[in-house]
N, C-alpha and C. Protein backbone atom coordinates (compact mmCIF):
# COMPACT_ATOMS: atom_id res chain seq x y z
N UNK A 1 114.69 75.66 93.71
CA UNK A 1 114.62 77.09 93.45
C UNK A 1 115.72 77.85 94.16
N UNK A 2 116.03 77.60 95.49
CA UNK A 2 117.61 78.03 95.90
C UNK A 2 116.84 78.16 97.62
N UNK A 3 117.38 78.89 98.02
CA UNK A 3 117.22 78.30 99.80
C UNK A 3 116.31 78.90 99.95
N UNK A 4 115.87 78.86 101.53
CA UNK A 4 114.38 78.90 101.89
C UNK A 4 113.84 80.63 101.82
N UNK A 5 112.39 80.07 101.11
CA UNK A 5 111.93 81.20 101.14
C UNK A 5 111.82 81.80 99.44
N UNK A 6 112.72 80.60 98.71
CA UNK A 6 112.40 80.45 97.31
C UNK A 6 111.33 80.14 96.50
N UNK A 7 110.56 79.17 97.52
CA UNK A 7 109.16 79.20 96.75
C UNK A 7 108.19 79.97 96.47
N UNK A 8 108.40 80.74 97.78
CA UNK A 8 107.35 82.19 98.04
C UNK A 8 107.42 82.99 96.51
N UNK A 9 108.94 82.93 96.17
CA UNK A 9 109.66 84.77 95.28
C UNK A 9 109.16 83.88 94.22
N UNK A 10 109.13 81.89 93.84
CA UNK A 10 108.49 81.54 92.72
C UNK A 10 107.15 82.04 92.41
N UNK A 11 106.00 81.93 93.71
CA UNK A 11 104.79 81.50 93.74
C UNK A 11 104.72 83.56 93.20
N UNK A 12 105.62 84.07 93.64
CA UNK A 12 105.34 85.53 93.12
C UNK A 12 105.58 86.24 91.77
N UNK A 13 106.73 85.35 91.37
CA UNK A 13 107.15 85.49 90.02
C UNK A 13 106.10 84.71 89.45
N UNK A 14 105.42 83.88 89.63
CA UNK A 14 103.93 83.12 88.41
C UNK A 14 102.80 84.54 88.78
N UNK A 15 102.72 84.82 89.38
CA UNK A 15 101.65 85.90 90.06
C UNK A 15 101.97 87.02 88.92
N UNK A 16 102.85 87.80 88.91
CA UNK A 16 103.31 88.42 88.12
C UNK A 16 102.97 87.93 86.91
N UNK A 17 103.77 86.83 86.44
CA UNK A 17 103.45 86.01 85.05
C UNK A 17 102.11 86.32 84.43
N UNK A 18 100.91 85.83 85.29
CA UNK A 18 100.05 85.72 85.03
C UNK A 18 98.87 86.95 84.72
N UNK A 19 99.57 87.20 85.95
CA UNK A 19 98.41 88.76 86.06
C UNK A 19 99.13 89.60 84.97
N UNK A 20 100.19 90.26 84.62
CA UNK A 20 100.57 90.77 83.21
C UNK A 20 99.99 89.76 82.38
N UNK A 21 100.42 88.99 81.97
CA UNK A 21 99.61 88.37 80.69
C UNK A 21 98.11 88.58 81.05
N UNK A 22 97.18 88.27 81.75
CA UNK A 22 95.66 88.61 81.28
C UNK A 22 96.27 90.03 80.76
N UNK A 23 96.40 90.85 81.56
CA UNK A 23 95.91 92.02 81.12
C UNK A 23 96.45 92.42 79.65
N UNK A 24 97.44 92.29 79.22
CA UNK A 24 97.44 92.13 77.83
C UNK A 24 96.91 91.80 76.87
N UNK A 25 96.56 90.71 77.25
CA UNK A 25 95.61 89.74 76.55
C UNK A 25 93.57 90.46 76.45
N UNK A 26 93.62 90.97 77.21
CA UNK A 26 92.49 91.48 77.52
C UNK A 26 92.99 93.09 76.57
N UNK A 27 93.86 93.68 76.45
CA UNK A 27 93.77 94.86 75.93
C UNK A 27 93.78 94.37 74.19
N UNK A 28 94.30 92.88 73.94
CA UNK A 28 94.23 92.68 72.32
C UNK A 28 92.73 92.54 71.95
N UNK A 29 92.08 91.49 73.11
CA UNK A 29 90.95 90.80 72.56
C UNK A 29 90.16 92.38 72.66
N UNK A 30 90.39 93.66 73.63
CA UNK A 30 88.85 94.43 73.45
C UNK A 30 89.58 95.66 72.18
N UNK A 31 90.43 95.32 71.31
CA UNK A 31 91.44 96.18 70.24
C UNK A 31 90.83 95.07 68.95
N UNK A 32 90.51 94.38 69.01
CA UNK A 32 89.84 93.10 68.37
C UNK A 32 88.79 93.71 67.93
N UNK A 33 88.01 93.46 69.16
CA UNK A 33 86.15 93.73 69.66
C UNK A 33 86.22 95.45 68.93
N UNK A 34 86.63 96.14 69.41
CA UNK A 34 86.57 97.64 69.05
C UNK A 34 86.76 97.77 67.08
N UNK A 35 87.67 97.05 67.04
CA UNK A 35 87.92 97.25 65.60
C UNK A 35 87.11 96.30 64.67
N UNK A 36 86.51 95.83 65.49
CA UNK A 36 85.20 94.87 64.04
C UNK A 36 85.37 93.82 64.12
N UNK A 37 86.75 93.07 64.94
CA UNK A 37 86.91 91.73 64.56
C UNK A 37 86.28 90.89 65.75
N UNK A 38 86.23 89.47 65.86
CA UNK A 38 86.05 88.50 66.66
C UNK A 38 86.82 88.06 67.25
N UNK A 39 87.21 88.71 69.02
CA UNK A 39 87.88 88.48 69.79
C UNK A 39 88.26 86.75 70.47
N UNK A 40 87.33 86.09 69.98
CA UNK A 40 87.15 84.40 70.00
C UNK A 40 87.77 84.19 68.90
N UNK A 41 87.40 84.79 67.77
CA UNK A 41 88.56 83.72 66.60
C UNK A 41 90.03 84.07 66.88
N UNK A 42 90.19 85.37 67.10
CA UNK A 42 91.62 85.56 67.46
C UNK A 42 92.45 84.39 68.31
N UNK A 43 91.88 84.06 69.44
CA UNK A 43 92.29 83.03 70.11
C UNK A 43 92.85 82.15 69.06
N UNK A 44 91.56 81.41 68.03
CA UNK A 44 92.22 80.09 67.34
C UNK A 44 93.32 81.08 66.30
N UNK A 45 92.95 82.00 66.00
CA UNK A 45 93.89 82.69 64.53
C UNK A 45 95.35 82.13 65.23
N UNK A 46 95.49 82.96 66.54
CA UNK A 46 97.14 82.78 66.98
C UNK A 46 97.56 81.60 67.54
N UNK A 47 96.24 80.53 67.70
CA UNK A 47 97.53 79.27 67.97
C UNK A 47 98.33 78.74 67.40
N UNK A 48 98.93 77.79 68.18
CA UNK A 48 100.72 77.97 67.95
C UNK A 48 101.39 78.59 67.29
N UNK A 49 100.93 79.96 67.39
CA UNK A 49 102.17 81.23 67.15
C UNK A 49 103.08 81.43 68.12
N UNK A 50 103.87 82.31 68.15
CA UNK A 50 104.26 83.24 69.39
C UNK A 50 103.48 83.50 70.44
N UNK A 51 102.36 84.09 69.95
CA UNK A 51 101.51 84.55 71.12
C UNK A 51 100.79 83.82 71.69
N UNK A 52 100.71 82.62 71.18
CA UNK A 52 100.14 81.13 71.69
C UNK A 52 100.17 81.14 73.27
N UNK A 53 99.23 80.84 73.95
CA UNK A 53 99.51 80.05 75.58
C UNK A 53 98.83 79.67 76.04
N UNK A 54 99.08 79.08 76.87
CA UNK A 54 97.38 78.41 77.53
C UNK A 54 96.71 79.47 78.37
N UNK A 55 96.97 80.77 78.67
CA UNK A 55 96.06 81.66 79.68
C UNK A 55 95.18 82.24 77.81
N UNK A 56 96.02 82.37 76.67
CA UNK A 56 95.23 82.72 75.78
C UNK A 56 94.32 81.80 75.29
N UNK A 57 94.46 80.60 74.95
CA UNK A 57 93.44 79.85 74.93
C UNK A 57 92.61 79.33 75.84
N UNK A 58 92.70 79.74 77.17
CA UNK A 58 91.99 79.41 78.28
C UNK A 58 91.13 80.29 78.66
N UNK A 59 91.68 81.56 79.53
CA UNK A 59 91.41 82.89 79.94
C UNK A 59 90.78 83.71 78.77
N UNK A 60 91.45 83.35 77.46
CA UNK A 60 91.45 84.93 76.59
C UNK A 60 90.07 84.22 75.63
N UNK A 61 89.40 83.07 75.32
CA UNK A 61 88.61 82.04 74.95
C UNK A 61 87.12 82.91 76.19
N UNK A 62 87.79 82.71 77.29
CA UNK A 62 86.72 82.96 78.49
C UNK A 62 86.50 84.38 78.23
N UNK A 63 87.19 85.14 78.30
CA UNK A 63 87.40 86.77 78.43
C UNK A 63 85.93 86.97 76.75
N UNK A 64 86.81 86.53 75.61
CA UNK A 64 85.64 86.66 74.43
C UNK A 64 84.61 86.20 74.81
N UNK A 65 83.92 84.90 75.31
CA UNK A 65 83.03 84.59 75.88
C UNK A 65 81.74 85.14 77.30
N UNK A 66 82.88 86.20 77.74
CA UNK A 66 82.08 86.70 78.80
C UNK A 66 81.71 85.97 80.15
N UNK A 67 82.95 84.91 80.24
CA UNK A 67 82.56 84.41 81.36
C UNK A 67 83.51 84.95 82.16
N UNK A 68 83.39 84.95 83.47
CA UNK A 68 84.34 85.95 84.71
C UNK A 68 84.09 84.86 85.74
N UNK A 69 83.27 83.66 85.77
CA UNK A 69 83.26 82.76 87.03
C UNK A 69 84.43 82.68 87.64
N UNK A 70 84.54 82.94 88.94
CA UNK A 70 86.02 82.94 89.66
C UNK A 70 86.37 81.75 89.46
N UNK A 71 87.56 81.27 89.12
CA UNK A 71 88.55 80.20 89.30
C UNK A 71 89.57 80.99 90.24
N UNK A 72 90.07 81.99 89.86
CA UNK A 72 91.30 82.91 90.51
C UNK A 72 90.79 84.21 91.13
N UNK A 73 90.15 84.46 91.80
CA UNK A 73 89.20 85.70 92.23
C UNK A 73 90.26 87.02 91.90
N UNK A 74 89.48 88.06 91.58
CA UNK A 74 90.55 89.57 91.35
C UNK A 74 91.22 89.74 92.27
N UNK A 75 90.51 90.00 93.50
CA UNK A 75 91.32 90.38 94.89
C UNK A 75 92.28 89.49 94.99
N UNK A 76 92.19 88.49 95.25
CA UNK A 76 93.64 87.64 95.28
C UNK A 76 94.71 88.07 94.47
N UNK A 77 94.70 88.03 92.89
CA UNK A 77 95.58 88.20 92.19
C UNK A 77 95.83 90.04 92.36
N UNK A 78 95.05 90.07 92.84
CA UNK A 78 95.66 92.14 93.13
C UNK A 78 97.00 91.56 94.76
N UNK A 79 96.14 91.01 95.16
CA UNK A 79 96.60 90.88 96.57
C UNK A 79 98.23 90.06 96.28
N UNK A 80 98.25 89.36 95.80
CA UNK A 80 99.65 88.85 95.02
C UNK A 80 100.57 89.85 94.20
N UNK A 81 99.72 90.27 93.35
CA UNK A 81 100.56 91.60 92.46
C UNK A 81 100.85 92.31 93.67
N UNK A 82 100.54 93.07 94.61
CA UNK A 82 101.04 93.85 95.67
C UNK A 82 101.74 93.61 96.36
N UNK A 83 102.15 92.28 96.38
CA UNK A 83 102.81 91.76 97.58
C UNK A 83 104.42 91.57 96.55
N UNK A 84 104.27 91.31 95.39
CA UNK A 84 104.93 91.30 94.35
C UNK A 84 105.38 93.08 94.53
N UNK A 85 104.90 93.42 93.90
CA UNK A 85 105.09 95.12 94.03
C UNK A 85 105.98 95.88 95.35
N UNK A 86 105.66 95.69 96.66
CA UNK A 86 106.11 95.77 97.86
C UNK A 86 107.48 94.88 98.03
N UNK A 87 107.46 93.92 97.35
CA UNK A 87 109.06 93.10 97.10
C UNK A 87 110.37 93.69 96.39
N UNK A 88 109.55 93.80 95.61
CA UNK A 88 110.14 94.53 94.29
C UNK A 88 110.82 96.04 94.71
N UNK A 89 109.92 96.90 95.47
CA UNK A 89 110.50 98.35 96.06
C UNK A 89 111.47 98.02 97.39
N UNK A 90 111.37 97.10 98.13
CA UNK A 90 112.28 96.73 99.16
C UNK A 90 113.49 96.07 98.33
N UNK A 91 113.55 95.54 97.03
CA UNK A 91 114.97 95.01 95.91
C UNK A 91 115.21 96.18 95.33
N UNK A 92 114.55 97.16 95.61
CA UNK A 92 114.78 98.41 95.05
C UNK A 92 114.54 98.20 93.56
N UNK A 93 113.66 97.90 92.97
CA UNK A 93 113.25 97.49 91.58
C UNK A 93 112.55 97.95 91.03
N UNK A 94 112.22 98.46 89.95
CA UNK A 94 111.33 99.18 89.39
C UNK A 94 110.46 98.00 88.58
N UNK A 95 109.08 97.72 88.94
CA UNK A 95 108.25 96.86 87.39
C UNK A 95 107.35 97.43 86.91
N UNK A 96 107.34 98.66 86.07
CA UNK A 96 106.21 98.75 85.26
C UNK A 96 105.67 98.45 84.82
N UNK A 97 105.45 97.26 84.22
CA UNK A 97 104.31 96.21 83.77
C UNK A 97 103.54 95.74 84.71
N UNK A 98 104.43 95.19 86.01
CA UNK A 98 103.38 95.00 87.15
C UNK A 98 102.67 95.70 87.69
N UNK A 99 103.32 97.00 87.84
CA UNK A 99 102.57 98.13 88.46
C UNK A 99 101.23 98.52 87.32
N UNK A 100 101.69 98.43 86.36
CA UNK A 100 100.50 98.49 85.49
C UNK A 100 99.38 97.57 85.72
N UNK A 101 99.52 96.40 85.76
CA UNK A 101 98.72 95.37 85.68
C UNK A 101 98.11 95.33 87.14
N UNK A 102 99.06 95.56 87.87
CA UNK A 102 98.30 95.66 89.35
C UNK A 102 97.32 96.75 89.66
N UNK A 103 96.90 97.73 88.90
CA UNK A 103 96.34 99.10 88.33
C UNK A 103 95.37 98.80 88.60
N UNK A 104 95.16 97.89 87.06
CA UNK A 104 93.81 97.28 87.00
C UNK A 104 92.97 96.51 87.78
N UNK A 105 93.81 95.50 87.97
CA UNK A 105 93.35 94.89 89.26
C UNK A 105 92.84 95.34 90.35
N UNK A 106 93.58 96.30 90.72
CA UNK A 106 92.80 97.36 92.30
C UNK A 106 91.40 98.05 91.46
N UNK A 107 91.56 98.99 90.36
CA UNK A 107 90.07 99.34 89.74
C UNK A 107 89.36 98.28 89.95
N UNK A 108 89.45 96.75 89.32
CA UNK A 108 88.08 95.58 89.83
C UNK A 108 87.95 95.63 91.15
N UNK A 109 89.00 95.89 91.94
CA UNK A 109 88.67 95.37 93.43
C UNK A 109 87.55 96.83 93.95
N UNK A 110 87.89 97.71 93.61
CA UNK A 110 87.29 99.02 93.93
C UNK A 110 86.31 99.24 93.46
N UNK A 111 86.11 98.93 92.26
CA UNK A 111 84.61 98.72 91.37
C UNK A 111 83.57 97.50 91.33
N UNK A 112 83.99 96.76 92.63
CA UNK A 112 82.80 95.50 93.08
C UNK A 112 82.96 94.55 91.96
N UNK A 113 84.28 94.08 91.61
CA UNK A 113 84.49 92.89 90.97
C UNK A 113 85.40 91.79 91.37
N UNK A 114 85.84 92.41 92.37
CA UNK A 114 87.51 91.60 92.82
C UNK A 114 86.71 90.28 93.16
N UNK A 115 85.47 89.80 93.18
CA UNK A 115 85.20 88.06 93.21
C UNK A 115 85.32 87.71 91.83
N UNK A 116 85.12 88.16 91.16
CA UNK A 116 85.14 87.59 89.62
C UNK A 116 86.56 87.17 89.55
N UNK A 117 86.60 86.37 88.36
CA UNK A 117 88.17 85.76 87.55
C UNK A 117 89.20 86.57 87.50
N UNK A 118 90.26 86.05 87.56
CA UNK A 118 91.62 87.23 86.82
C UNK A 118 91.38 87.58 85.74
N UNK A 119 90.55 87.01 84.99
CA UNK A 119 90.67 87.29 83.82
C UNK A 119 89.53 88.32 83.37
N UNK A 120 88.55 88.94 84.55
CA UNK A 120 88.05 90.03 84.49
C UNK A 120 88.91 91.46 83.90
N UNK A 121 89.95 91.44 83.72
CA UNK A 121 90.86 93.22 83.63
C UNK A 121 90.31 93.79 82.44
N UNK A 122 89.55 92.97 81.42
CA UNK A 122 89.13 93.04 80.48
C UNK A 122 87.81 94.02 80.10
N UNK A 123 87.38 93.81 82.01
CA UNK A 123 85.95 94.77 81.91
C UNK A 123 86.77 95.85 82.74
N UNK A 124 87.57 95.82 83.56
CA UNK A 124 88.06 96.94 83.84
C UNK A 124 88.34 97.84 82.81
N UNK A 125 89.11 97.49 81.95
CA UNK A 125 89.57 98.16 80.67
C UNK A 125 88.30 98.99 79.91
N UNK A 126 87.27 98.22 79.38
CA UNK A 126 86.52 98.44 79.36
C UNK A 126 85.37 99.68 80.10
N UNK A 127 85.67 99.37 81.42
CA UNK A 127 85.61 101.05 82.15
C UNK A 127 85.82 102.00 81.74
N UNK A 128 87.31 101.75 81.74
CA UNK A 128 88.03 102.60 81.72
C UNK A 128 87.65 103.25 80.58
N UNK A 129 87.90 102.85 79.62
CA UNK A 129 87.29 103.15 78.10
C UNK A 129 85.83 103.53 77.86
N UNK A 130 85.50 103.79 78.95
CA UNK A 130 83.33 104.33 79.18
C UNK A 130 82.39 103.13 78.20
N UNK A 131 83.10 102.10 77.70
CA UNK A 131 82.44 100.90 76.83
C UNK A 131 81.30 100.23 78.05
């Protein structure tokens, strides 16, 4: 990855990766749910499309399903997005997507969910939306 201290900016760049994608993924599947359709078939509709991935067939499978069992607890992945975020303003960088996604994440942590999955942002959203 390049000299020391490279694994960290990797292990932060997947952090990022990840935590933007749920939350995306979580704003299609409850744009799904809202509009009539079946946020679980979507999953199989788009494999191997573009939008194909394994957090969508993994996470976004779980998310339709309603399961939130921590594998990746919220607080952590907030706690990563921030630390991501705080990097990013010391590179003098602007990420709006992260900052977005890290949003959500602090709402679960603040709203007594940050033990649940990453792939909770979905009920955040959901909040948010009075659903």
């Amino acid at each position: 990855m390049g000299p020391a201290g490279a694994g960290s900016l990797a292990k932060l760049a997947n952090q990022i990766i990840v935590g933007n994608t749920l939350a995306t993924i979580a704003e299609a599947l409850l744009l799904v749910e809202l509009g009539g359709g079946d946020p679980g078939a979507l999953c199989e509709a788009l494999a191997g499309g573009f939008a194909d991935s394994v957090l969508l067939q993994n996470h976004g499978r779980r998310m339709a399903a309603g399961d939130f069992e921590a594998g990746g607890p919220s607080r952590l992945q907030m706690k990563d997005m921030r630390s991501a975020d705080v990097l990013a303003a010391d590179l003098g960088l602007e990420l709006p997507m992260t900052r977005l996604a890290l949003d959500l994440y602090r709402g679960l942590v603040e709203h007594g969910s940050g033990d649940l999955d990453h792939n909770a942002t979905i009920l955040e959203l959901r909040r948010r939306n009075g659903l």
